[in-house]
PDB file of N, CA and C in Angstrom:
ATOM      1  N   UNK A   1     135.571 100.289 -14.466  1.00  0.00           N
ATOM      2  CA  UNK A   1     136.526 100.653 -13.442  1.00  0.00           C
ATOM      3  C   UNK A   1     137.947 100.504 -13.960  1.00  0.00           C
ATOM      4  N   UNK A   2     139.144 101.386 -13.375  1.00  0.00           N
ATOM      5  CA  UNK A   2     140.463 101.212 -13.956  1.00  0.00           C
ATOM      6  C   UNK A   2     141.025 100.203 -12.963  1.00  0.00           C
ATOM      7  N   UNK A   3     142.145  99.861 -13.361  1.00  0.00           N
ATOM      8  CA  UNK A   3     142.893  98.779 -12.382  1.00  0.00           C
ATOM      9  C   UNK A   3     143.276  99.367 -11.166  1.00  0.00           C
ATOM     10  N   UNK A   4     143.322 100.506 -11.149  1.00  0.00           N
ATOM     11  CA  UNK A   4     143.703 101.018  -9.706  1.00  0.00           C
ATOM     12  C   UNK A   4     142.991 100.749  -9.060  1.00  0.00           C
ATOM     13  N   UNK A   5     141.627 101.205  -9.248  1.00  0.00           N
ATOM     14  CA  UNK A   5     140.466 101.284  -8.052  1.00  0.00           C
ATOM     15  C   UNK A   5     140.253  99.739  -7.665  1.00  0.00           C
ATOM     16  N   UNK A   6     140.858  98.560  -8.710  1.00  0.00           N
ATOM     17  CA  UNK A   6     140.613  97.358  -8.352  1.00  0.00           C
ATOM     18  C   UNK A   6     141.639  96.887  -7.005  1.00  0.00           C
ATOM     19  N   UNK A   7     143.119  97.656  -6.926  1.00  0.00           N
ATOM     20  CA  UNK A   7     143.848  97.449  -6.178  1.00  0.00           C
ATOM     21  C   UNK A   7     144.053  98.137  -5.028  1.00  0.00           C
ATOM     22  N   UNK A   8     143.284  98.810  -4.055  1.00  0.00           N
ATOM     23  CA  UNK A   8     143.522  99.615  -3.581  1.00  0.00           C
ATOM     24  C   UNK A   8     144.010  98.956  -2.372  1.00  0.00           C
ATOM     25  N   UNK A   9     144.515  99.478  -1.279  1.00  0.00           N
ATOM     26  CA  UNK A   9     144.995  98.577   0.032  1.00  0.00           C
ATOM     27  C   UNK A   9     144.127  98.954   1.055  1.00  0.00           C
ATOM     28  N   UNK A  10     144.017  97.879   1.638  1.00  0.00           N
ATOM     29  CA  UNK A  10     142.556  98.182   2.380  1.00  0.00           C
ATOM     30  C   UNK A  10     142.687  99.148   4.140  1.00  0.00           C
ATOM     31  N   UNK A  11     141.842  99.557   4.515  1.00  0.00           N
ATOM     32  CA  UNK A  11     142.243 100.116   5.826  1.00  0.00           C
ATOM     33  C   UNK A  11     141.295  99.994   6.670  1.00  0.00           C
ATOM     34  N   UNK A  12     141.470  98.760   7.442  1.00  0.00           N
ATOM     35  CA  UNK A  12     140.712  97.918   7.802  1.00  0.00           C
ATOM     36  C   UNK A  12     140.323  98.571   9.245  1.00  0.00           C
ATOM     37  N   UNK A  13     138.834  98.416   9.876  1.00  0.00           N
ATOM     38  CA  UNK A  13     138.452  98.597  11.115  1.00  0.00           C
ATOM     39  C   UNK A  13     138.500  97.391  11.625  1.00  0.00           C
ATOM     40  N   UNK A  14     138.792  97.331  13.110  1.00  0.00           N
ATOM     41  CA  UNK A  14     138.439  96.262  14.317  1.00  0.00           C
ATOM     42  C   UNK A  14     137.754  96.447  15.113  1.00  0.00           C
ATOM     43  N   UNK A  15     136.317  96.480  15.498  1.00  0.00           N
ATOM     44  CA  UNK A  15     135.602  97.843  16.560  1.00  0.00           C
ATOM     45  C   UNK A  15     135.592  98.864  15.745  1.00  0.00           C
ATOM     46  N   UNK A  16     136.151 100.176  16.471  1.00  0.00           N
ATOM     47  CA  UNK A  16     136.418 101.148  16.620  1.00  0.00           C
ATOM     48  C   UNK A  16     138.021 101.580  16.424  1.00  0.00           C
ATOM     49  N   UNK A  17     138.366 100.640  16.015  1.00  0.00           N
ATOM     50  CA  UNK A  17     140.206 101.057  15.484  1.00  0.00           C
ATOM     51  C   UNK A  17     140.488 100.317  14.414  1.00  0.00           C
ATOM     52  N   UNK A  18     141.660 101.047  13.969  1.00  0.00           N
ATOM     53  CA  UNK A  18     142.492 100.881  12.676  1.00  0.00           C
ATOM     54  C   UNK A  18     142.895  99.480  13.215  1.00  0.00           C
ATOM     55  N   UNK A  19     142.739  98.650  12.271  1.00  0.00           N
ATOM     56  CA  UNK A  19     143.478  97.264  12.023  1.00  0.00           C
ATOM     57  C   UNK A  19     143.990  96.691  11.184  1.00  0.00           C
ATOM     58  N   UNK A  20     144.274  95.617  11.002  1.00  0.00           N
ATOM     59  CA  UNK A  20     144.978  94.863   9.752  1.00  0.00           C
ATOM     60  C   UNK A  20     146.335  95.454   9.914  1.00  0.00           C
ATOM     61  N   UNK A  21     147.446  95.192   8.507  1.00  0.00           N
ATOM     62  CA  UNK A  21     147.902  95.556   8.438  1.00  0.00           C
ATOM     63  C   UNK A  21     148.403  97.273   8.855  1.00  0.00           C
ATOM     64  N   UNK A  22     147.736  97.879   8.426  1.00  0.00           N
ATOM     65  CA  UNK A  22     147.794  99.496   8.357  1.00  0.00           C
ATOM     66  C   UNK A  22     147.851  99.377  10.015  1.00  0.00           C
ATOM     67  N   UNK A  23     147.147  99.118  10.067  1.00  0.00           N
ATOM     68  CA  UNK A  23     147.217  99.646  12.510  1.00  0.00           C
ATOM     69  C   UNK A  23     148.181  99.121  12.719  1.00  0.00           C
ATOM     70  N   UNK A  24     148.807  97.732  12.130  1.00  0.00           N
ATOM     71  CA  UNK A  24     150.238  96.933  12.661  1.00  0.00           C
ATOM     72  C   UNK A  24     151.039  98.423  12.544  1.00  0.00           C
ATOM     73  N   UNK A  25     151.508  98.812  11.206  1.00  0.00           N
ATOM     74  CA  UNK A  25     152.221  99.614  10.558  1.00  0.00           C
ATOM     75  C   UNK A  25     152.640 100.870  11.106  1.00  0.00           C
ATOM     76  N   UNK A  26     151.318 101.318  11.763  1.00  0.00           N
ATOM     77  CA  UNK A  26     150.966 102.746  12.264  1.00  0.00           C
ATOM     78  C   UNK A  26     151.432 102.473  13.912  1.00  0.00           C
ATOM     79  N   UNK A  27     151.183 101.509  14.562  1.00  0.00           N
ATOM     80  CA  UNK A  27     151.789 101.066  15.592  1.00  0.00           C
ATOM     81  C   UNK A  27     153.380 101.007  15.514  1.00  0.00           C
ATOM     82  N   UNK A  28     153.478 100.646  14.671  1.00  0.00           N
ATOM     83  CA  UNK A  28     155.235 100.349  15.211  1.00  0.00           C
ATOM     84  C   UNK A  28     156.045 101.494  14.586  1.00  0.00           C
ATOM     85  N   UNK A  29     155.326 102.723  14.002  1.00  0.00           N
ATOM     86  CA  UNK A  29     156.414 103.378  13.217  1.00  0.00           C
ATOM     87  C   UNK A  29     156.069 104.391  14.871  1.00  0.00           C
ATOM     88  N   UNK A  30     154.771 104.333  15.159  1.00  0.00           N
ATOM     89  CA  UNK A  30     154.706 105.259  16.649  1.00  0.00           C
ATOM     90  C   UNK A  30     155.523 104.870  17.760  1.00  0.00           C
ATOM     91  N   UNK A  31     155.647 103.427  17.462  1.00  0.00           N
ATOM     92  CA  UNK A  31     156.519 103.318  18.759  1.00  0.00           C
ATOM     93  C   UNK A  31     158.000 103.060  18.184  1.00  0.00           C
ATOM     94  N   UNK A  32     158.162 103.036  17.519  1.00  0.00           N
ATOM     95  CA  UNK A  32     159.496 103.263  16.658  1.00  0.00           C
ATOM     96  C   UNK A  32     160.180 105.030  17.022  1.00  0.00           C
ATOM     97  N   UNK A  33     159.071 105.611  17.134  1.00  0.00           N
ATOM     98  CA  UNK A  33     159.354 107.612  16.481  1.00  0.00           C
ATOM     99  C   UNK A  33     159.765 107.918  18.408  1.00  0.00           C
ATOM    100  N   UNK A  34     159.370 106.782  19.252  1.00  0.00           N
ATOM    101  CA  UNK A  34     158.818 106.846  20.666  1.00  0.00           C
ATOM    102  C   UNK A  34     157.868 108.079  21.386  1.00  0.00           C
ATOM    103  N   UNK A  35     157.116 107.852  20.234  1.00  0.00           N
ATOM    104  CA  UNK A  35     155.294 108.694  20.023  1.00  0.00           C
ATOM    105  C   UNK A  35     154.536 107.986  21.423  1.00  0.00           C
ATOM    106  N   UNK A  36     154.856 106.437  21.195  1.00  0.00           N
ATOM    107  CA  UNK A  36     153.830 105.366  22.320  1.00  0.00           C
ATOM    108  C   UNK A  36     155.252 104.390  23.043  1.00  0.00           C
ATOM    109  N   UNK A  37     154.789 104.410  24.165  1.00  0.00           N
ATOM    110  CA  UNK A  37     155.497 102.620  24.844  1.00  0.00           C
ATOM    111  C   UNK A  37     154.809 102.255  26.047  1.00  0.00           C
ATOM    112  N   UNK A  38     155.706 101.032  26.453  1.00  0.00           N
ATOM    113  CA  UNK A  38     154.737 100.546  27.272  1.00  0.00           C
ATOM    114  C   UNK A  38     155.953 100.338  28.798  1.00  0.00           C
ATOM    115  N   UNK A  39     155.284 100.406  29.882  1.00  0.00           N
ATOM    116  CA  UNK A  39     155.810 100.364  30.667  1.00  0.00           C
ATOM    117  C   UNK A  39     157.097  99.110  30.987  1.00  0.00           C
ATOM    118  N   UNK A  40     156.577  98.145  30.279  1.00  0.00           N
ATOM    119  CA  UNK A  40     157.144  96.832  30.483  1.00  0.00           C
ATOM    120  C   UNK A  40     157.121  96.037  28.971  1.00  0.00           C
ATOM    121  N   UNK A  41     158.230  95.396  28.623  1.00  0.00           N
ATOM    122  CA  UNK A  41     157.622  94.945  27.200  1.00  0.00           C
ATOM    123  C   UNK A  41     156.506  94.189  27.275  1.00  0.00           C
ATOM    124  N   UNK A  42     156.328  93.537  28.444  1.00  0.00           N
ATOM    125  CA  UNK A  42     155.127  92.240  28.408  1.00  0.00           C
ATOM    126  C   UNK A  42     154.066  92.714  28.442  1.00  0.00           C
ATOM    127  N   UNK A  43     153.668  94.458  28.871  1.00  0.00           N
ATOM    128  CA  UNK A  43     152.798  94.334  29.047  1.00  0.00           C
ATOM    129  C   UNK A  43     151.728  95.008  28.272  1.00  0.00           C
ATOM    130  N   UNK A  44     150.363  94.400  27.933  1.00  0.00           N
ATOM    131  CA  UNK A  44     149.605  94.561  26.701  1.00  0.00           C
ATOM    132  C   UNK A  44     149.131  96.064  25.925  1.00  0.00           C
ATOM    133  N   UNK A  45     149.091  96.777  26.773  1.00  0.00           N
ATOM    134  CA  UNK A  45     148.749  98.398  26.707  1.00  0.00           C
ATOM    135  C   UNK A  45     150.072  99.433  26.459  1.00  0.00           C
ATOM    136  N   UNK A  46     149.751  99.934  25.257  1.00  0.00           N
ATOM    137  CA  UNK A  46     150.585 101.329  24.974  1.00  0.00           C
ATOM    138  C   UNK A  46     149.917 102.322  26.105  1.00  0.00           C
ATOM    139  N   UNK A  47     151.250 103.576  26.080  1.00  0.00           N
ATOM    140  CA  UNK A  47     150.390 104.527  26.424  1.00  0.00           C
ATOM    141  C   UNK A  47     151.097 106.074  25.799  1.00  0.00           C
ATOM    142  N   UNK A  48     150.572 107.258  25.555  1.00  0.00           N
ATOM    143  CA  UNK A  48     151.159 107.996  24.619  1.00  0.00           C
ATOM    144  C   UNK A  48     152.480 108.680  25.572  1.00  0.00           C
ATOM    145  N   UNK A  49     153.974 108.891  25.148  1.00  0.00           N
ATOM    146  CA  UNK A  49     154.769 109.823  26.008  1.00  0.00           C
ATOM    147  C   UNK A  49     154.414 111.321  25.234  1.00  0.00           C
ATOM    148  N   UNK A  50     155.269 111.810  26.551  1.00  0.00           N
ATOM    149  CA  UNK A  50     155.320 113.651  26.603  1.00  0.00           C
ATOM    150  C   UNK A  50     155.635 113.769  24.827  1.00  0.00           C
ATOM    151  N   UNK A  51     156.694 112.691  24.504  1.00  0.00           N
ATOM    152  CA  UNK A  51     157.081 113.580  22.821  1.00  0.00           C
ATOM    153  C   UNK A  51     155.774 112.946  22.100  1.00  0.00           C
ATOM    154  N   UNK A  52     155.311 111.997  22.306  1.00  0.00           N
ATOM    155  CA  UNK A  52     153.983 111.729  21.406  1.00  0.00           C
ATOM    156  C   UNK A  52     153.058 112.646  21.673  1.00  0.00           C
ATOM    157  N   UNK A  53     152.452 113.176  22.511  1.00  0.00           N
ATOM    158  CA  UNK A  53     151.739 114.129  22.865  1.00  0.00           C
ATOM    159  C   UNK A  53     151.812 115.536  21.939  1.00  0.00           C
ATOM    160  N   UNK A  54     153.456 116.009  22.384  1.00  0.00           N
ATOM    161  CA  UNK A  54     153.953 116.729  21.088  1.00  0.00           C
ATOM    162  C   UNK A  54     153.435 116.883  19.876  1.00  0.00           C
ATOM    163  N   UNK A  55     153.812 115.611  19.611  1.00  0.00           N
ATOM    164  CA  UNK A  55     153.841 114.984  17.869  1.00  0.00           C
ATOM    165  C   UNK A  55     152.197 115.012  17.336  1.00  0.00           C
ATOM    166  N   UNK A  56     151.688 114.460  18.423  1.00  0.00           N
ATOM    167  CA  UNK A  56     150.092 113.926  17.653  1.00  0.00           C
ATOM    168  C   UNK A  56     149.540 115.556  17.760  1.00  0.00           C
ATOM    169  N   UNK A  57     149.825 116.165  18.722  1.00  0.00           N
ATOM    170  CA  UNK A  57     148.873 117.364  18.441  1.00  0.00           C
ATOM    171  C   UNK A  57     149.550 118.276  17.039  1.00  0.00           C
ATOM    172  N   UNK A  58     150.700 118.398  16.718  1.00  0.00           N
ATOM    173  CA  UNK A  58     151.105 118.429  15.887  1.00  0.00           C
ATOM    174  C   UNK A  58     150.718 118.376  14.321  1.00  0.00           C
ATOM    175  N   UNK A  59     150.093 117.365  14.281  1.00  0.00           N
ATOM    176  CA  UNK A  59     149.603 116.279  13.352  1.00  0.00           C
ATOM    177  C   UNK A  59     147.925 116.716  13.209  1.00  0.00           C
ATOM    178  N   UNK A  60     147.236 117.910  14.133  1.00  0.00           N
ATOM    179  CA  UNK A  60     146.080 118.290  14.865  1.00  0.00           C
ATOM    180  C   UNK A  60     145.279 117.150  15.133  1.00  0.00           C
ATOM    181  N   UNK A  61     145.959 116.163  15.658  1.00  0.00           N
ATOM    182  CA  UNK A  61     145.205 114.960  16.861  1.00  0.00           C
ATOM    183  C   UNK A  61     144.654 115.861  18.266  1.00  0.00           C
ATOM    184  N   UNK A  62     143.519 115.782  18.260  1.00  0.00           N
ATOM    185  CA  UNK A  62     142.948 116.298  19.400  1.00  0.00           C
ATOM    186  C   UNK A  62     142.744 114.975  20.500  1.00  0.00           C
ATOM    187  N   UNK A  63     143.910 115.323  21.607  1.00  0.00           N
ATOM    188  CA  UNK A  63     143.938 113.825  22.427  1.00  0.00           C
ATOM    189  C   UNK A  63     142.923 114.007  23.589  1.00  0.00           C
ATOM    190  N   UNK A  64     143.040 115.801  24.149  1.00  0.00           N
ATOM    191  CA  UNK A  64     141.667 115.016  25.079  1.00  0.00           C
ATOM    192  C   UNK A  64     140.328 114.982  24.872  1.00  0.00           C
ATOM    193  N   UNK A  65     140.274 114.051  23.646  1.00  0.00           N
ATOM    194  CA  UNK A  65     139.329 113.230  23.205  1.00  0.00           C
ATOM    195  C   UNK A  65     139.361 112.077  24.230  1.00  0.00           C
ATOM    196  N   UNK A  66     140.787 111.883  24.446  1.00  0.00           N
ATOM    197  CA  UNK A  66     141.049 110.445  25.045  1.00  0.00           C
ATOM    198  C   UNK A  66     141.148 110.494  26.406  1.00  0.00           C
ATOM    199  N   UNK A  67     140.671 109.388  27.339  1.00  0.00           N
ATOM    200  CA  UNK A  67     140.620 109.675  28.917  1.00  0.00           C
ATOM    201  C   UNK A  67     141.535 108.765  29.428  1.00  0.00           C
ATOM    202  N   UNK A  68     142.522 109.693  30.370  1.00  0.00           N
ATOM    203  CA  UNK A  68     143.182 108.966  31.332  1.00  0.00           C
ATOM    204  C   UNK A  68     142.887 107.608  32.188  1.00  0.00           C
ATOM    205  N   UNK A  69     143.736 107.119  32.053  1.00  0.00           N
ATOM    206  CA  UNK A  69     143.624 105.555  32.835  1.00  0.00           C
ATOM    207  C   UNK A  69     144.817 104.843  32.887  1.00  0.00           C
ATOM    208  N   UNK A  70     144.340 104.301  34.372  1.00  0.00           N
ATOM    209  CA  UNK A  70     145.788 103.815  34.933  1.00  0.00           C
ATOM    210  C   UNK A  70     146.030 102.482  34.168  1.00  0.00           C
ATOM    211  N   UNK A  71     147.451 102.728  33.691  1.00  0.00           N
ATOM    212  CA  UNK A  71     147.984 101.186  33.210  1.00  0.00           C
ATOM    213  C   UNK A  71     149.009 100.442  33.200  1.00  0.00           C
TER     214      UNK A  71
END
């Protein structure tokens, strides 16, 4: 094996989602771009805005994959 393949950075699952580092990363540059926010800072749940919606289909994220719910 070369040294690369020894170093690679990992892209970690939690469940069913991106975690570790990389999901931190991917989280905050989305809510950085204001792709995601949350109604309240305190409170635990993102949810996607009108320009994230934009953006991810964009990107060909197929969102209604994903189901509405109140939060």
């Amino acid at each position: 094996m070369n040294e690369k393949s020894n170093t690679r950075k990992p892209a970690k699952m939690c469940y069913e989602h991106i975690g570790g580092k990389l999901g931190q990363l991917i989280l905050e540059n989305f809510a950085d771009k204001g792709w995601i926010a949350k109604n309240k800072p305190t409170d635990k749940n993102f949810y996607i805005t009108d320009l994230g919606q934009t953006e991810f289909v964009k990107l060909g994220i197929d969102l209604s994959q994903i189901k509405s719910e109140a939060l």
